[in-house]
PDB file of N, CA and C in Angstrom:
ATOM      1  N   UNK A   1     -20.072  11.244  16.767  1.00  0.00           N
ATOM      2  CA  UNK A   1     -19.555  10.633  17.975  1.00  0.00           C
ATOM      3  C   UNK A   1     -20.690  10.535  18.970  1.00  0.00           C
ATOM      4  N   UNK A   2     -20.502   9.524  19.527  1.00  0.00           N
ATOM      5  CA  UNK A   2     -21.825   9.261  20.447  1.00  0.00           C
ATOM      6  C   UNK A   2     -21.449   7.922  21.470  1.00  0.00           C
ATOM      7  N   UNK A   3     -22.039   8.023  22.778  1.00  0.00           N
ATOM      8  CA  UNK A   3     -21.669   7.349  23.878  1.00  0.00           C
ATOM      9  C   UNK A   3     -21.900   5.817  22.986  1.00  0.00           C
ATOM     10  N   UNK A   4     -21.179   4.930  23.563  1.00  0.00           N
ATOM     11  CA  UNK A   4     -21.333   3.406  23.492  1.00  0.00           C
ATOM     12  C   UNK A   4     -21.461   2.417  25.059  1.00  0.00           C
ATOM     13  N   UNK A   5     -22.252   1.746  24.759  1.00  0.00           N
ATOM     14  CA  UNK A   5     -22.605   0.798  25.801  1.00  0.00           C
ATOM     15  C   UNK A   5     -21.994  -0.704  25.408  1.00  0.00           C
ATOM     16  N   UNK A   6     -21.052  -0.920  26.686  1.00  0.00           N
ATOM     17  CA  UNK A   6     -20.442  -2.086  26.119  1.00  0.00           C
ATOM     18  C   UNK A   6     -20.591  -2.777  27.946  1.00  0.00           C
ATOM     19  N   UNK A   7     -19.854  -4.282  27.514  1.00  0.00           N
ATOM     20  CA  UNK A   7     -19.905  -5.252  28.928  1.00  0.00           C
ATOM     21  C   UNK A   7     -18.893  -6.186  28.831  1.00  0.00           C
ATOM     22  N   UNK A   8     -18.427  -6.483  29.877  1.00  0.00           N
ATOM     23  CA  UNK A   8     -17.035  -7.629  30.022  1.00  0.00           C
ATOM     24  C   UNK A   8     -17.698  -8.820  29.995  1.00  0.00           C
ATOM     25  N   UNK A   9     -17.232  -9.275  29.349  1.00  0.00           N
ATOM     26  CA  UNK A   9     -16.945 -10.758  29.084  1.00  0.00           C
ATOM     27  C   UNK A   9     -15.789 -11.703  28.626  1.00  0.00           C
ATOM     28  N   UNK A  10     -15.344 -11.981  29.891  1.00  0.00           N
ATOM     29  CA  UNK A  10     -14.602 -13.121  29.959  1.00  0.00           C
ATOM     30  C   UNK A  10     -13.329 -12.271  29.841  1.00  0.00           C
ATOM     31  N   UNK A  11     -13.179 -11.507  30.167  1.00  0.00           N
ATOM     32  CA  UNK A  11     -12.414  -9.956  31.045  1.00  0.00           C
ATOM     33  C   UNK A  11     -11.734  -9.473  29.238  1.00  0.00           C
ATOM     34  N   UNK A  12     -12.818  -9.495  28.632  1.00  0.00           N
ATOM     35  CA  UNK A  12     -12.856  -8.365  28.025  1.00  0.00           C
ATOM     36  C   UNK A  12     -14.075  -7.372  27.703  1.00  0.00           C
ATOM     37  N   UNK A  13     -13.910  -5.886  27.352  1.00  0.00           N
ATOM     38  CA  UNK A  13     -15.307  -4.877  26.939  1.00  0.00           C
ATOM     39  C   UNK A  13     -15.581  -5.300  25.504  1.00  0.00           C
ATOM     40  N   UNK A  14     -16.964  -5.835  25.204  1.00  0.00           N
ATOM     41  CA  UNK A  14     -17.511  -5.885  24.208  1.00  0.00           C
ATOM     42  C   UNK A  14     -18.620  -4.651  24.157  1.00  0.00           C
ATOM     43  N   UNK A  15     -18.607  -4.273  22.657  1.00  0.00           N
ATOM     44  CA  UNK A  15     -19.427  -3.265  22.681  1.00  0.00           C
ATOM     45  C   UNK A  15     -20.978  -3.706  22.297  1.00  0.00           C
ATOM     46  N   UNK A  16     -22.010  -3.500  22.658  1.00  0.00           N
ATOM     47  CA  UNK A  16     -23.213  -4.508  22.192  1.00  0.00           C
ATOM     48  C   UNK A  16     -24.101  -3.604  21.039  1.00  0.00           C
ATOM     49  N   UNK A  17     -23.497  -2.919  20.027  1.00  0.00           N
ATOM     50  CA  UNK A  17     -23.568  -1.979  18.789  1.00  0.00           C
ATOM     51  C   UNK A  17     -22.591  -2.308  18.026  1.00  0.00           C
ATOM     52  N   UNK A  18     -23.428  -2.164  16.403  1.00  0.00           N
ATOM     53  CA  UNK A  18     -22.528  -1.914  15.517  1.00  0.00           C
ATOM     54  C   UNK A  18     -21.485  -0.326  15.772  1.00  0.00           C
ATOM     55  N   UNK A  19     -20.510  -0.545  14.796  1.00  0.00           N
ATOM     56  CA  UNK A  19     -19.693   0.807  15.025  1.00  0.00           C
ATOM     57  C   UNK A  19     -19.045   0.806  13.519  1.00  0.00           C
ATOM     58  N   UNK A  20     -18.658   1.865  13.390  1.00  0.00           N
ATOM     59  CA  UNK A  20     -17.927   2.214  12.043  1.00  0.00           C
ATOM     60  C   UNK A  20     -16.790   3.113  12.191  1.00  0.00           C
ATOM     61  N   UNK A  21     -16.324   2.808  13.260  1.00  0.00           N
ATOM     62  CA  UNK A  21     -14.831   3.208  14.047  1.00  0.00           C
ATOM     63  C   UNK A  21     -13.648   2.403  12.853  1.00  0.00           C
ATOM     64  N   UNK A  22     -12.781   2.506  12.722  1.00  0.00           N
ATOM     65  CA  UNK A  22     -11.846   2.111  11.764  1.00  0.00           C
ATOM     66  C   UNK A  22     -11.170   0.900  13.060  1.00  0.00           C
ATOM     67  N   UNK A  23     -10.333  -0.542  12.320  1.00  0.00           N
ATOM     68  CA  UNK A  23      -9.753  -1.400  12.575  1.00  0.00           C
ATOM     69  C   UNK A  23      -8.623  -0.567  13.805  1.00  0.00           C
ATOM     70  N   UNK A  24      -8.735  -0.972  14.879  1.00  0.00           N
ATOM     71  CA  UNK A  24      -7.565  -0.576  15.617  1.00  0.00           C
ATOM     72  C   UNK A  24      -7.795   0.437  16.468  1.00  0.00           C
ATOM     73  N   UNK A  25      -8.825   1.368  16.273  1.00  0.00           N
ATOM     74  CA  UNK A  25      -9.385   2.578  16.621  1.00  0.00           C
ATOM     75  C   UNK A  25      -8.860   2.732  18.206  1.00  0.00           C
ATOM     76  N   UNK A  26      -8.035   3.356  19.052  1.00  0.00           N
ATOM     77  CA  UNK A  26      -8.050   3.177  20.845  1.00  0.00           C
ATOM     78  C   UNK A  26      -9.081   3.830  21.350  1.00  0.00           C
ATOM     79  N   UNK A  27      -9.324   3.265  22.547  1.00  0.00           N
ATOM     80  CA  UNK A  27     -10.637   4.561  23.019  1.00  0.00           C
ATOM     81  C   UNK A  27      -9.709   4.526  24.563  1.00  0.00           C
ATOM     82  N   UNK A  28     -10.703   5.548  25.319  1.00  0.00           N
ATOM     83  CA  UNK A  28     -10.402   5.806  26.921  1.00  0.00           C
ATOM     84  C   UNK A  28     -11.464   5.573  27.486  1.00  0.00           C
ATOM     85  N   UNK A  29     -11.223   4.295  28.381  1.00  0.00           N
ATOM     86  CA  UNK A  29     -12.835   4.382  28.614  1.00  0.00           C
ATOM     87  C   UNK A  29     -12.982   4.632  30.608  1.00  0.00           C
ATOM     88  N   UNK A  30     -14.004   5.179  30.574  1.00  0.00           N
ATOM     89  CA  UNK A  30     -14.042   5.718  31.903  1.00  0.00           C
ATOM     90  C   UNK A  30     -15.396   4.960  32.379  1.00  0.00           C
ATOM     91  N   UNK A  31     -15.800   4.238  33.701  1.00  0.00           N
ATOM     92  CA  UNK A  31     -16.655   3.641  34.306  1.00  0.00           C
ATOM     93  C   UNK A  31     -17.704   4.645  34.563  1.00  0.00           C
ATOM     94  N   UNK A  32     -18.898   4.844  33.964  1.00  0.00           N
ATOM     95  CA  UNK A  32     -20.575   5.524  34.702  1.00  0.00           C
ATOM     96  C   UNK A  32     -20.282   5.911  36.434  1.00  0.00           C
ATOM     97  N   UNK A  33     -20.124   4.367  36.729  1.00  0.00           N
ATOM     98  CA  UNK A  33     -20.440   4.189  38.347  1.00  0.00           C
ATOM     99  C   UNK A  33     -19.750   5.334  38.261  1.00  0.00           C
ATOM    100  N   UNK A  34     -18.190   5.123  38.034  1.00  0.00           N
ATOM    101  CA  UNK A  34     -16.997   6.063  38.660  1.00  0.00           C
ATOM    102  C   UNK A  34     -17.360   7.499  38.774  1.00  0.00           C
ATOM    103  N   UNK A  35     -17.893   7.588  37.903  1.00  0.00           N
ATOM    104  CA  UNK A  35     -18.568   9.049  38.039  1.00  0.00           C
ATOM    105  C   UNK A  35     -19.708  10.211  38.547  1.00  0.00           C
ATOM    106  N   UNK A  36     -20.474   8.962  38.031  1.00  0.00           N
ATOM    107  CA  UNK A  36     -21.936   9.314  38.714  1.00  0.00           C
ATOM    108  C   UNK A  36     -21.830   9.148  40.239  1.00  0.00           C
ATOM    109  N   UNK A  37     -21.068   8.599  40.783  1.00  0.00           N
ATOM    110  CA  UNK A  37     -20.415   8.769  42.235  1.00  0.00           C
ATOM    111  C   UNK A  37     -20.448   9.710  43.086  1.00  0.00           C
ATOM    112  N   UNK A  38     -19.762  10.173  42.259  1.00  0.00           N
ATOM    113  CA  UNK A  38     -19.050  11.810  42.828  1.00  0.00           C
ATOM    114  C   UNK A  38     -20.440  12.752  42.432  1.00  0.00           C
ATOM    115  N   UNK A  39     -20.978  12.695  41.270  1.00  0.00           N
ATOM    116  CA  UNK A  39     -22.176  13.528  41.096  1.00  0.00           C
ATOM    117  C   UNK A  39     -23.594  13.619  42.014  1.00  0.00           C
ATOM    118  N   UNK A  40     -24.043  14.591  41.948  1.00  0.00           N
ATOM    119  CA  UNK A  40     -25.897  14.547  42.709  1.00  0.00           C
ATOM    120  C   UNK A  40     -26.267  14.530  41.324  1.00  0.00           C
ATOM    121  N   UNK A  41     -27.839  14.256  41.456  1.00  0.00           N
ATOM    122  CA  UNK A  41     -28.970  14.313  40.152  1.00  0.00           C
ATOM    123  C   UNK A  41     -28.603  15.300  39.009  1.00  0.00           C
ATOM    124  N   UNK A  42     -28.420  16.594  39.538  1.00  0.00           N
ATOM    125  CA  UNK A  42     -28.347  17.900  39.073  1.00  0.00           C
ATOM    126  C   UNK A  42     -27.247  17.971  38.204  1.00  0.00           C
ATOM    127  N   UNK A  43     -26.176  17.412  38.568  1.00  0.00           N
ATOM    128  CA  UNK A  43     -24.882  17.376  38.533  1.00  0.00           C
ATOM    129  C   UNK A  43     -24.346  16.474  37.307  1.00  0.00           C
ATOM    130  N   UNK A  44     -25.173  15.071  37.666  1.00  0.00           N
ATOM    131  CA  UNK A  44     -24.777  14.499  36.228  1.00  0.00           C
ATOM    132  C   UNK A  44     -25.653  14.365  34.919  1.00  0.00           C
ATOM    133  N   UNK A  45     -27.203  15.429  35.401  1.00  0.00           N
ATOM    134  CA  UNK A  45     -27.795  15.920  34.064  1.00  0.00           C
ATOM    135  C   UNK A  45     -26.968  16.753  33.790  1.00  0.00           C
ATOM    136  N   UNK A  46     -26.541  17.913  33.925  1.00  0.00           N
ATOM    137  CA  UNK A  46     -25.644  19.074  33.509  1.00  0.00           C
ATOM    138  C   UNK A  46     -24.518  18.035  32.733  1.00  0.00           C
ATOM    139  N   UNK A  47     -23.858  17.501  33.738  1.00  0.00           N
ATOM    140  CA  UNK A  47     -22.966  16.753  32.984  1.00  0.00           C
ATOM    141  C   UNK A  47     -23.034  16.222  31.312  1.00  0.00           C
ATOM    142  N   UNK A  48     -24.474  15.540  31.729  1.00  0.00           N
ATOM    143  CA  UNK A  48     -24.645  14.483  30.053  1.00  0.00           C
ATOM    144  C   UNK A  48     -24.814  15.232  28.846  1.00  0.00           C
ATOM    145  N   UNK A  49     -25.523  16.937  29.318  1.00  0.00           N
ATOM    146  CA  UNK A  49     -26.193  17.648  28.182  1.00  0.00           C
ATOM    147  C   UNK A  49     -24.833  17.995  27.595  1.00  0.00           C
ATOM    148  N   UNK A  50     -23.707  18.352  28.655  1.00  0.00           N
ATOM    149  CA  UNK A  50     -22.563  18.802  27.964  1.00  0.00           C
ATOM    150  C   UNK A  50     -21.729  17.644  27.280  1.00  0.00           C
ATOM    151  N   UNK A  51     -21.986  16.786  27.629  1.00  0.00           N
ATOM    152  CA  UNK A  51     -21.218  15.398  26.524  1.00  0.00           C
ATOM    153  C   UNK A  51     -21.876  15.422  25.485  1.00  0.00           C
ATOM    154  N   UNK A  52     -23.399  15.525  25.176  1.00  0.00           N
ATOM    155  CA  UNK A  52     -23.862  15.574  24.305  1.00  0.00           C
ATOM    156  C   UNK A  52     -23.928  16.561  22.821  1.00  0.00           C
ATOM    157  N   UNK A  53     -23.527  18.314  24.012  1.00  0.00           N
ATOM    158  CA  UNK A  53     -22.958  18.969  23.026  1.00  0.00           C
ATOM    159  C   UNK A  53     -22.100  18.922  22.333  1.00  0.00           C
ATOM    160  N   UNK A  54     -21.148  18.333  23.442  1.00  0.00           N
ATOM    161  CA  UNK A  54     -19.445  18.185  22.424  1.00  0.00           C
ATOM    162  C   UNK A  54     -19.881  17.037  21.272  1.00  0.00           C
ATOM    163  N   UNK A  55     -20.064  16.609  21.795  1.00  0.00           N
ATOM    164  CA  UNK A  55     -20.137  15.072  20.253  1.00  0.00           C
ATOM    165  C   UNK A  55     -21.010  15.909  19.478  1.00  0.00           C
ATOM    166  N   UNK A  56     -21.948  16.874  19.947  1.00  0.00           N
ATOM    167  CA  UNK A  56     -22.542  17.678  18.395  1.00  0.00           C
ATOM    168  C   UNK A  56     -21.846  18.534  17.700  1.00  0.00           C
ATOM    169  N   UNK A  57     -21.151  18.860  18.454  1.00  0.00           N
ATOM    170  CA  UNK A  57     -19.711  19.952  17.433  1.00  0.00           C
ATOM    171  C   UNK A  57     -18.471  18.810  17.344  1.00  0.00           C
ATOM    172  N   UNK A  58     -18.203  18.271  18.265  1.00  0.00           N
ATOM    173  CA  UNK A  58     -17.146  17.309  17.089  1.00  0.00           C
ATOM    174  C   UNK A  58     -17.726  16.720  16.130  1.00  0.00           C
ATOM    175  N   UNK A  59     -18.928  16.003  15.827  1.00  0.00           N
ATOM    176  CA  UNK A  59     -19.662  15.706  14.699  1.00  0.00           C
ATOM    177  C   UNK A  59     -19.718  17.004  13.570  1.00  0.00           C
ATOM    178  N   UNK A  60     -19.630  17.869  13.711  1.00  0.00           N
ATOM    179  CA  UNK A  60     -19.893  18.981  13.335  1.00  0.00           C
ATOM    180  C   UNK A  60     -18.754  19.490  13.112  1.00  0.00           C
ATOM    181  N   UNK A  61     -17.873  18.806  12.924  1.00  0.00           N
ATOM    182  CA  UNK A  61     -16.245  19.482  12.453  1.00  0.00           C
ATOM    183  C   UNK A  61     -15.590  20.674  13.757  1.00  0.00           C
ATOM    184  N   UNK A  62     -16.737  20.979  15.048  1.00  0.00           N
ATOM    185  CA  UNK A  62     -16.022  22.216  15.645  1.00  0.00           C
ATOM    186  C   UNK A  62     -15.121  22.038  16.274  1.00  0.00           C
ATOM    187  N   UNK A  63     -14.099  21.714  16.183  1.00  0.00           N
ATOM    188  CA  UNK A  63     -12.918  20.625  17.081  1.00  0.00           C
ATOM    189  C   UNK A  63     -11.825  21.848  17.401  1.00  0.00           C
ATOM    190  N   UNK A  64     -10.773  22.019  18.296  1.00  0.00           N
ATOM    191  CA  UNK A  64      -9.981  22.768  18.993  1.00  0.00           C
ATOM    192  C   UNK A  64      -8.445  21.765  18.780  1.00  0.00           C
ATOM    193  N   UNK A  65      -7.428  22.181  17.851  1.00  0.00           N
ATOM    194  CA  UNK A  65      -6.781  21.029  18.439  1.00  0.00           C
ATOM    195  C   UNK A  65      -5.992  20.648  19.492  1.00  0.00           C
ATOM    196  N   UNK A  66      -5.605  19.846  20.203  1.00  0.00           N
ATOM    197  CA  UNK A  66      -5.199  19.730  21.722  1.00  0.00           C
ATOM    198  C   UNK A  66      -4.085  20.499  21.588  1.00  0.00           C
ATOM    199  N   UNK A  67      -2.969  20.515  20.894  1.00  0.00           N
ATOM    200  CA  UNK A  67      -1.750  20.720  21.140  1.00  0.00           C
ATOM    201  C   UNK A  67      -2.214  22.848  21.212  1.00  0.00           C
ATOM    202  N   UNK A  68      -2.979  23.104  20.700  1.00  0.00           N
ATOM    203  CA  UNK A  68      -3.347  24.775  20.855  1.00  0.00           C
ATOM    204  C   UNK A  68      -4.039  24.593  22.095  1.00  0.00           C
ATOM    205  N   UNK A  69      -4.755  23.670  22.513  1.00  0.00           N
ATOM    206  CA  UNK A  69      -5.139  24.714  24.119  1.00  0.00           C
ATOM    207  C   UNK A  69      -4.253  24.415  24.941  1.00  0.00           C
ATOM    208  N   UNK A  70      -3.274  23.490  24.778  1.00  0.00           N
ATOM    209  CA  UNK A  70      -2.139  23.454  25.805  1.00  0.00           C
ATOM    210  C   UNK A  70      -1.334  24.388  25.627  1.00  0.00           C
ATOM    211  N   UNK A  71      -1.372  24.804  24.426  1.00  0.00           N
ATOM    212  CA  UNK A  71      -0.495  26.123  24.398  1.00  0.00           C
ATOM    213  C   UNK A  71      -1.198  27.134  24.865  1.00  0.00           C
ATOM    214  N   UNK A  72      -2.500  27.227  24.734  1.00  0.00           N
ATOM    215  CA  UNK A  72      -2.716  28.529  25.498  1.00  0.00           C
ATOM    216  C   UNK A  72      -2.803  28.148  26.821  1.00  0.00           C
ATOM    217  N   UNK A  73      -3.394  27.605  27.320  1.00  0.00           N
ATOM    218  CA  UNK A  73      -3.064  27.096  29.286  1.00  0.00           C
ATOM    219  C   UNK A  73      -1.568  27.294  29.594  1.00  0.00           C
ATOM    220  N   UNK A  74      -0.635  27.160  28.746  1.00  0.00           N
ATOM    221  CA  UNK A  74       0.341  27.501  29.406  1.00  0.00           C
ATOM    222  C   UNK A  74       0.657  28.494  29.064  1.00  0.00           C
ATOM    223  N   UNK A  75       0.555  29.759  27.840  1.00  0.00           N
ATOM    224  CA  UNK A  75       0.956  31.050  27.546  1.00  0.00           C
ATOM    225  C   UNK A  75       0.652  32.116  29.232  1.00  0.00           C
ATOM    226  N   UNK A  76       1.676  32.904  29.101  1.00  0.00           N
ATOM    227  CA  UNK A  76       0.923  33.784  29.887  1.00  0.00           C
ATOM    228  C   UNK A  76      -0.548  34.813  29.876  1.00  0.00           C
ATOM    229  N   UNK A  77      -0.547  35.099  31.093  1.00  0.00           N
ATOM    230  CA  UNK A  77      -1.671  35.627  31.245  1.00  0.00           C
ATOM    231  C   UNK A  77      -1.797  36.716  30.179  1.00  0.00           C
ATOM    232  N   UNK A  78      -0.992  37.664  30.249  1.00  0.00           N
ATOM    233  CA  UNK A  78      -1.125  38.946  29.306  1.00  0.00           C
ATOM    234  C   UNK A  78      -1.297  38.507  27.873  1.00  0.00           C
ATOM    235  N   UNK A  79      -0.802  37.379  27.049  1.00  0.00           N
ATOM    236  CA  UNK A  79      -1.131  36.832  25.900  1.00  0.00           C
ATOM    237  C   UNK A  79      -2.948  36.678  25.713  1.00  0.00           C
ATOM    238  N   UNK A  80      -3.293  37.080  26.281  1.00  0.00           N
ATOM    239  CA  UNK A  80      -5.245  36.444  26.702  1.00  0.00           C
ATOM    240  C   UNK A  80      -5.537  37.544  26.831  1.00  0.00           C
ATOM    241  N   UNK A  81      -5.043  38.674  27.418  1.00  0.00           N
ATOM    242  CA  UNK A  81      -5.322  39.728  27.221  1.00  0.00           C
ATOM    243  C   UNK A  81      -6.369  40.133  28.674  1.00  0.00           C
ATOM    244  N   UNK A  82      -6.166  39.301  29.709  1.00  0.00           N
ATOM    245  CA  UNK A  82      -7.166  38.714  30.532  1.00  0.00           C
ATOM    246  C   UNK A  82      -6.255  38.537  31.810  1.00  0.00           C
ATOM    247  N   UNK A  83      -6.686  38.878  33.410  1.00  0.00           N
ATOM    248  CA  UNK A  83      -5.892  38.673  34.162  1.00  0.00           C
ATOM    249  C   UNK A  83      -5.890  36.822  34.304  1.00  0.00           C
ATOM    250  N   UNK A  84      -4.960  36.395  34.648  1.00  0.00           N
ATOM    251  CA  UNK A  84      -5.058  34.774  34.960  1.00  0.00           C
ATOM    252  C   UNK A  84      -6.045  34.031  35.987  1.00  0.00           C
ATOM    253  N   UNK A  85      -6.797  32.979  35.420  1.00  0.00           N
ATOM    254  CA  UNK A  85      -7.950  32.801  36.570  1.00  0.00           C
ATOM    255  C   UNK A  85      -9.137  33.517  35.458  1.00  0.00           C
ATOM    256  N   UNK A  86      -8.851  34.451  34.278  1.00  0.00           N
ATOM    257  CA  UNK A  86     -10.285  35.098  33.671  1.00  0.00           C
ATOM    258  C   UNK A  86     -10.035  35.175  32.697  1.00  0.00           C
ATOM    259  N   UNK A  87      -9.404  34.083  32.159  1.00  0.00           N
ATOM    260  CA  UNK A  87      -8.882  34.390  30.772  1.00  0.00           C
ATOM    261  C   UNK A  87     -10.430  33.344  30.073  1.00  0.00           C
ATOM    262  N   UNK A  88     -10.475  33.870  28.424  1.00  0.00           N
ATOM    263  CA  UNK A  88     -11.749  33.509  27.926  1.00  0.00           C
ATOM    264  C   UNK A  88     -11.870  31.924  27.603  1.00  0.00           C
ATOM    265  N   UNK A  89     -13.429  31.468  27.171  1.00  0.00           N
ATOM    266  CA  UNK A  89     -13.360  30.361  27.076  1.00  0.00           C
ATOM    267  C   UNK A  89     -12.392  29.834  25.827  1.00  0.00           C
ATOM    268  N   UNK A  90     -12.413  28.536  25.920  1.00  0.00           N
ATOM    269  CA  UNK A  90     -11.906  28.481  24.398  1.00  0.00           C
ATOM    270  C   UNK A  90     -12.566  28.083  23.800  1.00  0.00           C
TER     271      UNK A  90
END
């Protein structure tokens, strides 16, 4: 998994890369500007190194599946073993 660079045309996102995403594939796509906005320098290097990690462990099979960390975000605190607010990463 790895960032893609795409551009509207003719009000749709074309991606300007091959891809080997399967027929139909959905994505979420979120605007740079929108973000880098809100960020300083510091802020959206930190940012990128950590996008970069994740796509190296989801590439890497290390995946969490969603429906378990919603279960733990919502378990109670004492299940964590951890007061709430210090419970561990996941």
């Amino acid at each position: 998994m790895h960032a893609m660079k795409a551009q509207v045309r003719n009000g749709h996102l074309v991606i300007d890369e091959p891809t080997d995403l399967p027929e139909g594939t959905e994505w979420k796509l979120v605007l740079v500007d929108s973000v880098a906005d809100e960020m300083g320098p510091e802020e959206r290097a930190e940012f990128l190194r950590e996008l970069e990690i994740s796509a190296a462990e989801a590439d890497a099979g290390q995946l969490i599946d969603a429906a378990e960390v919603l279960a733990r975000l919502r378990a109670p605190a004492m299940i964590w073993g951890a007061p709430r607010g210090r419970e561990p990463k996941l």
